[in-house]
Protein backbone atom coordinates (compact mmCIF):
# COMPACT_ATOMS: atom_id res chain seq x y z
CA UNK A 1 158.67 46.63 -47.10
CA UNK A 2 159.61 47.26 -43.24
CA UNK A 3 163.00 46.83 -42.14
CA UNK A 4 162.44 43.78 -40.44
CA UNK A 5 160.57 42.17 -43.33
CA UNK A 6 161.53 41.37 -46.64
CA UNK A 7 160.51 39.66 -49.97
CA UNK A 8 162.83 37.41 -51.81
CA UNK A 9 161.77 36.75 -55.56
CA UNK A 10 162.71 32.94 -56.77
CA UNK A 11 163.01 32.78 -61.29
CA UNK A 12 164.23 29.77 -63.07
CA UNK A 13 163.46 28.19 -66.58
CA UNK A 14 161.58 24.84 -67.41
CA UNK A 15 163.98 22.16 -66.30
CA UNK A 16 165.92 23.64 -63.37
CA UNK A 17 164.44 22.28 -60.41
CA UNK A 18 162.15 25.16 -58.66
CA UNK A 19 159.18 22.44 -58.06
CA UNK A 20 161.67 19.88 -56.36
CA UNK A 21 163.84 22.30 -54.69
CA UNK A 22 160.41 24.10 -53.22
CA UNK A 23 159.06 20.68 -52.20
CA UNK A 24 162.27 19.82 -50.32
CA UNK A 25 162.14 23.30 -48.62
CA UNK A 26 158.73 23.50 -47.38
CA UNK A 27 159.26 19.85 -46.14
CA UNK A 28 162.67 21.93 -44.46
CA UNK A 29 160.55 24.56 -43.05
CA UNK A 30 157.88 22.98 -41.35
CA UNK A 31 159.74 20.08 -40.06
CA UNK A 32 163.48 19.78 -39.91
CA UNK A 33 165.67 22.76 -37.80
CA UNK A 34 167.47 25.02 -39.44
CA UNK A 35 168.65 28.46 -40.29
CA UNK A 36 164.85 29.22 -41.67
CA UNK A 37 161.03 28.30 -40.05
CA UNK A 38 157.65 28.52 -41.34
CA UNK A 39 156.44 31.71 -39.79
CA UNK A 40 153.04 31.31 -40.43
CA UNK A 41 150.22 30.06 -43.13
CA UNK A 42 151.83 29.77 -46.73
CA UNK A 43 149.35 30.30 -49.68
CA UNK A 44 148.75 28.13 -52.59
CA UNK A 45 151.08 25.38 -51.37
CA UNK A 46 148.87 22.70 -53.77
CA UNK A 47 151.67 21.81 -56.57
CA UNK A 48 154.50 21.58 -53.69
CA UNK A 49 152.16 19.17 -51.63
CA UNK A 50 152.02 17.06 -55.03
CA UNK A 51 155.27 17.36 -55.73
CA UNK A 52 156.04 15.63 -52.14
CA UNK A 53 153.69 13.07 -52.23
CA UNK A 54 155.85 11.86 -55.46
CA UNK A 55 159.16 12.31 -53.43
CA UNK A 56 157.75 10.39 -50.32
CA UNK A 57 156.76 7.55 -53.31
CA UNK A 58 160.56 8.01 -54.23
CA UNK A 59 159.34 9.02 -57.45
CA UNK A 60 160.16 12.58 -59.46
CA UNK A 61 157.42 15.32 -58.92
CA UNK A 62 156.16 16.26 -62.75
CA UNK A 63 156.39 19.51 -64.49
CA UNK A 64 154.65 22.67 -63.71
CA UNK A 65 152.16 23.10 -67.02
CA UNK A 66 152.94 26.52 -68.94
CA UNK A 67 149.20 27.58 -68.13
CA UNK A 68 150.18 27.71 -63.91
CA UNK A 69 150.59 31.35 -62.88
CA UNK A 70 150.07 31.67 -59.05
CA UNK A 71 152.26 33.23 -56.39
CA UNK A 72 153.14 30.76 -53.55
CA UNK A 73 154.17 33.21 -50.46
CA UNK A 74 155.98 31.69 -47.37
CA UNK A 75 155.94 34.02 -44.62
CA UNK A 76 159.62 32.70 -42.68
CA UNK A 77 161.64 33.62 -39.87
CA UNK A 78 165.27 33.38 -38.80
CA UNK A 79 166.71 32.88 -35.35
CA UNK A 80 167.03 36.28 -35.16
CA UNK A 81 163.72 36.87 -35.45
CA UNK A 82 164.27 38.88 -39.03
CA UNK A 83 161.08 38.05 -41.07
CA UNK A 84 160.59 37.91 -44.50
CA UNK A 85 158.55 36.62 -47.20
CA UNK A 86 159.44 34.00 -50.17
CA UNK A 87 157.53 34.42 -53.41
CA UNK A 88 157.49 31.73 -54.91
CA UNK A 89 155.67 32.55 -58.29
CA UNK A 90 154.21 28.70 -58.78
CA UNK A 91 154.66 28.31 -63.24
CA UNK A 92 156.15 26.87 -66.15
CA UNK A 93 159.18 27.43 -66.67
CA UNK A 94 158.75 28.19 -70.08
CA UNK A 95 157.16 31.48 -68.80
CA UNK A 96 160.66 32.76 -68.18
CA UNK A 97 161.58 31.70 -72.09
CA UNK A 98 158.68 33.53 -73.38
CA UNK A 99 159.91 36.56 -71.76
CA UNK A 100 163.54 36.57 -73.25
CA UNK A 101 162.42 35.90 -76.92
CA UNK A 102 159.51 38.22 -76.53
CA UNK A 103 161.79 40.65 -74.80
CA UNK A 104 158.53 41.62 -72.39
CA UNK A 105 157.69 41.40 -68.85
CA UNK A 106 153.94 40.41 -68.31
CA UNK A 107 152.62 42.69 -65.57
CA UNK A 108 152.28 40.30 -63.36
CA UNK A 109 156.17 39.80 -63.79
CA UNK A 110 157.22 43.68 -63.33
CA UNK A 111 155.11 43.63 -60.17
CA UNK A 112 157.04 41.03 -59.07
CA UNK A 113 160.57 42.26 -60.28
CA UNK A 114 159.81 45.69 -58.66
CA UNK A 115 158.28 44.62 -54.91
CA UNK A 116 161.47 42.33 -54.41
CA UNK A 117 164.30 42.66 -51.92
CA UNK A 118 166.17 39.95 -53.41
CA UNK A 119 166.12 37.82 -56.61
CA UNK A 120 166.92 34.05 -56.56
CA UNK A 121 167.58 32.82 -59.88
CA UNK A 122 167.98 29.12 -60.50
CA UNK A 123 170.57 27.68 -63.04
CA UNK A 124 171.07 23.96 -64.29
CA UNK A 125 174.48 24.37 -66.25
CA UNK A 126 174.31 20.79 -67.27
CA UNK A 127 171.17 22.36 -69.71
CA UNK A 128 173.41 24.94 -70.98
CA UNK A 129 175.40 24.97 -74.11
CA UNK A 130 178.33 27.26 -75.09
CA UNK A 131 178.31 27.68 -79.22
CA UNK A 132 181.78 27.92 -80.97
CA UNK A 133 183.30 31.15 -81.45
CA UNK A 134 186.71 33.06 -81.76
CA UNK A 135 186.78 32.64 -77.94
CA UNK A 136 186.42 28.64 -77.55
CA UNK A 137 187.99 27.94 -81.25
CA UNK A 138 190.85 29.19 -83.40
CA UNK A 139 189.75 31.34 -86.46
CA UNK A 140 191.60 28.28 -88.28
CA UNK A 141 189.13 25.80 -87.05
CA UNK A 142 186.41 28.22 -88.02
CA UNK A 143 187.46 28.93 -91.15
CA UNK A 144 185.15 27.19 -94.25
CA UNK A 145 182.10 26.12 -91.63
CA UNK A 146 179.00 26.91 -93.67
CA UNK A 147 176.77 29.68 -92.36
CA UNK A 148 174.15 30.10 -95.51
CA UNK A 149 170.61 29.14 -94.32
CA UNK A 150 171.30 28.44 -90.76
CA UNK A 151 169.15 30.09 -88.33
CA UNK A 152 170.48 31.89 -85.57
CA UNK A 153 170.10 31.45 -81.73
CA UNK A 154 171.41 33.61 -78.79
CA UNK A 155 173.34 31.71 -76.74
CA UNK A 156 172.02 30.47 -73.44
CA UNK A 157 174.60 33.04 -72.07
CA UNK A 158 172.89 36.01 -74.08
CA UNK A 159 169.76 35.02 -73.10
CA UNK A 160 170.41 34.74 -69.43
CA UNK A 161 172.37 37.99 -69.53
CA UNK A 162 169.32 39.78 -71.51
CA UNK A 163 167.00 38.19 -68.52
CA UNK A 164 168.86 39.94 -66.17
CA UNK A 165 168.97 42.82 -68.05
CA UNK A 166 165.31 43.10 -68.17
CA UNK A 167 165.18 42.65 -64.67
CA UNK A 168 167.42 45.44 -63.70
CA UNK A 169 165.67 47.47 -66.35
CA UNK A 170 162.17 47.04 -65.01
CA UNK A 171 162.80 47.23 -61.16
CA UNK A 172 164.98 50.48 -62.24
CA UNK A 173 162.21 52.13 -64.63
CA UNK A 174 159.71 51.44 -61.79
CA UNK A 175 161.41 52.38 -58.37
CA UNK A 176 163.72 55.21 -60.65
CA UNK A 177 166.53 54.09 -58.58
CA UNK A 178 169.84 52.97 -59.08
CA UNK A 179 170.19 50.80 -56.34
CA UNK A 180 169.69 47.45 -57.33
CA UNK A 181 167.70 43.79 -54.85
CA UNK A 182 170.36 41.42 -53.90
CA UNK A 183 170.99 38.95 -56.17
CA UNK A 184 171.27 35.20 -55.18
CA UNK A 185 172.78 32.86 -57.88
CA UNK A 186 171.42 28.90 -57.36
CA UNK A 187 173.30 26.65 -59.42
CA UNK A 188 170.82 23.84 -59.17
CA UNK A 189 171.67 19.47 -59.68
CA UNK A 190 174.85 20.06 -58.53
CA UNK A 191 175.06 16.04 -58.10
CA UNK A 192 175.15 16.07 -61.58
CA UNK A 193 178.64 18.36 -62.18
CA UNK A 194 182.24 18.37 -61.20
CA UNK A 195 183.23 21.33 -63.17
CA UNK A 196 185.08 23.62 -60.49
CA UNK A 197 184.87 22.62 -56.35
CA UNK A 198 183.47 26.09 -55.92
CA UNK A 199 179.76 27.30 -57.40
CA UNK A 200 181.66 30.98 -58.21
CA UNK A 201 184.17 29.08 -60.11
CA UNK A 202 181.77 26.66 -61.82
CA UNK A 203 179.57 29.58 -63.00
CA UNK A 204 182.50 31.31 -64.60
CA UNK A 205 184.14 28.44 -66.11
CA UNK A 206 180.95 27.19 -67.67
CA UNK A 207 178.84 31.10 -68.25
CA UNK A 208 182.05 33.10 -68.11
CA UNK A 209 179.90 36.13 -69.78
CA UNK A 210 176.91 35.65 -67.15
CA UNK A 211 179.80 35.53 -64.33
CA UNK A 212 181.27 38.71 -65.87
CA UNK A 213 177.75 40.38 -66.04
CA UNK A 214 176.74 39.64 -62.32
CA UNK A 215 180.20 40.79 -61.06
CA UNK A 216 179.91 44.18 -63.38
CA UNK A 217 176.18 45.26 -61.95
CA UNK A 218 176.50 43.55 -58.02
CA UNK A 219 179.11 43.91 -55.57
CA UNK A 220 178.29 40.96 -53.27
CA UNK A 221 176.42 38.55 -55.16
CA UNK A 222 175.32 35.31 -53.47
CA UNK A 223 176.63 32.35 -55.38
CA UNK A 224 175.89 28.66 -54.44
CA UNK A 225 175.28 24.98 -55.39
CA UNK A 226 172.03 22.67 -55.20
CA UNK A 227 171.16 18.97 -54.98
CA UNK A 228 167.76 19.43 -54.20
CA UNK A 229 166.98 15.45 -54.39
CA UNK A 230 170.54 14.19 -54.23
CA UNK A 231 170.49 11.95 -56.85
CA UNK A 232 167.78 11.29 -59.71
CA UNK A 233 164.94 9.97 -59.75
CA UNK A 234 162.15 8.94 -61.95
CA UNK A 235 158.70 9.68 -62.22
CA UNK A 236 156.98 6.47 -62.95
CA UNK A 237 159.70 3.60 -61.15
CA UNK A 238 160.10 3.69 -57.44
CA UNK A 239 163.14 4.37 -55.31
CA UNK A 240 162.60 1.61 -52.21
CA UNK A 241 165.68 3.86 -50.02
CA UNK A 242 164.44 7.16 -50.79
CA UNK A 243 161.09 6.19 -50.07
CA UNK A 244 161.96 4.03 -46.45
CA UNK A 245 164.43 6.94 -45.20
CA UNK A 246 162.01 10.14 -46.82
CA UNK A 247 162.98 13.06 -49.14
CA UNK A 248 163.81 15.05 -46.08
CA UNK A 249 167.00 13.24 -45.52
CA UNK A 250 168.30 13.91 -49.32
CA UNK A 251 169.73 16.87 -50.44
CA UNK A 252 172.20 19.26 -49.66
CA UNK A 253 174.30 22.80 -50.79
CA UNK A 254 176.86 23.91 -51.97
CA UNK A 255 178.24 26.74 -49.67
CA UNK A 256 180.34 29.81 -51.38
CA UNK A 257 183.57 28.29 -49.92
CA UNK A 258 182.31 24.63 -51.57
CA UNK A 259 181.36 22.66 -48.11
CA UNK A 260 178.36 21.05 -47.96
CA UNK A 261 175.46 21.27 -46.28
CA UNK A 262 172.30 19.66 -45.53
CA UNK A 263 170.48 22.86 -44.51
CA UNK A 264 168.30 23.75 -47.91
CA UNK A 265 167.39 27.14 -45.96
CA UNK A 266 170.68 28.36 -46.10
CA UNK A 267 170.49 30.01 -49.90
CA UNK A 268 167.19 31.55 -48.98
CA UNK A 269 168.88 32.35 -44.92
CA UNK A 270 171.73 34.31 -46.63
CA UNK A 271 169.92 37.06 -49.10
CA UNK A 272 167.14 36.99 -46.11
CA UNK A 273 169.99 38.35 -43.57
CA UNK A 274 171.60 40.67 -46.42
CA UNK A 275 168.68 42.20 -47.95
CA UNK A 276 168.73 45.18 -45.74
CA UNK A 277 171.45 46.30 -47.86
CA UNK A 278 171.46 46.99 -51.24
CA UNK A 279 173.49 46.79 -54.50
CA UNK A 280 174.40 49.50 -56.62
């Protein structure tokens, strides 16, 4: 990659937004200013296009099937004139769950781990759960709950740390480097939570081990909040405002300092402007 050009990798599980969140940025892109512009022809754009013909219905977009494996790429441009690409690998989400309980990377996965500047990786923490342990309960409370026959589960922490792990260990194995892509931390339906006023303080007061891990392996890691749609909607009844006004005046983030915004190009703006330098 030139040093005027780079690629920024997007990853998220079934359930965290990518399809709405790309729909509302390509709508971004092409039409509305911002920090970010279409530089160019984008490839495979099909399931976004979908996805906004839904949101201009006022309806939800639907999932992406498990099956769906194709790499959406956005060529885009800052005012700078700082290019870059966005791969957008197009599938179901349950791709990325595969990969943690199988502890493998399809090669189509480690090519994309290892040719990225920067990874994007969505969270919903409304979707997450935090187990009981010594840490959340006193060994009192503990004490006498039955363990025999009960099957057990990383947490959603472990498996989002052991995600991360695999990426680091793949884009290291491959590039045998140390240095590390910047890492960009989405915490996506943020309409949805009012856990901390910042997304840095959110993630660590709801993944405190995944906050730990991030802050242990980057020095600078990009950390902020999504409403990609604003408020929910449904897939099969009709939403008469969002419809009149369009999905392109909906949705907003969360900026590091916790002001909003209604520039969806910013998250993708940041590691674009940054990715020049690297992590170690």
């Amino acid at each position: 990659m030139s040093q005027t050009s780079s690629s920024i990798l997007l990853i998220g599980e079934s359930g965290v937004g990518k399809t709405h969140y790309g729909a509302q940025l390509l709508r971004r892109l092409m039409r509305i200013p911002g920090a970010l512009r279409m530089n160019g022809a984008a490839t495979n754009l099909e399931a976004f296009e979908a996805a906004l013909e839904n949101l201009d219905e006022g309806r939800a977009a639907g999932h992406t099937a498990r099956s769906v494996n194709v790499d959406s790429v956005w060529p885009i441009v800052n005012a700078a004139g700082r290019e870059g690409n966005l791969v957008w690998p197009e599938y179901g989400g349950e791709q990325i769950k595969s990969v943690i309980e199988n502890r493998r990377l399809p090669d189509a996965w480690q090519r994309r781990v290892h040719e990225a500047d920067a990874w994007l990786l969505l969270i919903r923490l409304q979707q997450t759960s935090i187990g009981d342990d010594i840490f959340s309960k006193r060994l009192v409370d503990l004490k006498g709950v039955p363990v025999e026959n009960r099957e057990v589960h990383p947490s959603d922490q472990a498996r989002l740390v052991e995600l991360l792990q695999m990426l680091i260990f793949t884009y290291r194995s491959m590039s045998r480097s140390h240095c590390l892509p910047r890492l960009g931390i989405l915490l996506t339906c943020w309409d949805e939570t009012a856990i901390a006023p910042t997304p840095l303080e959110a993630l660590a007061v709801r993944l405190p081990l995944v906050s730990a891990f991030v802050k242990s392996n980057w020095r600078q890691p990009l950390i902020m909040g999504l409403s990609a749609l604003e408020r929910p909607l449904n897939p099969t009844s009709r939403d008469t405002e969002y419809a009149s006004k369009g999905p392109e005046h909906f949705g907003y983030v969360i900026n590091a300092n916790g002001t909003k915004s209604s520039d969806l190009t910013l998250p993708i703006y940041h590691l674009l402007d940054a990715s020049a330098r690297v992590d170690r």
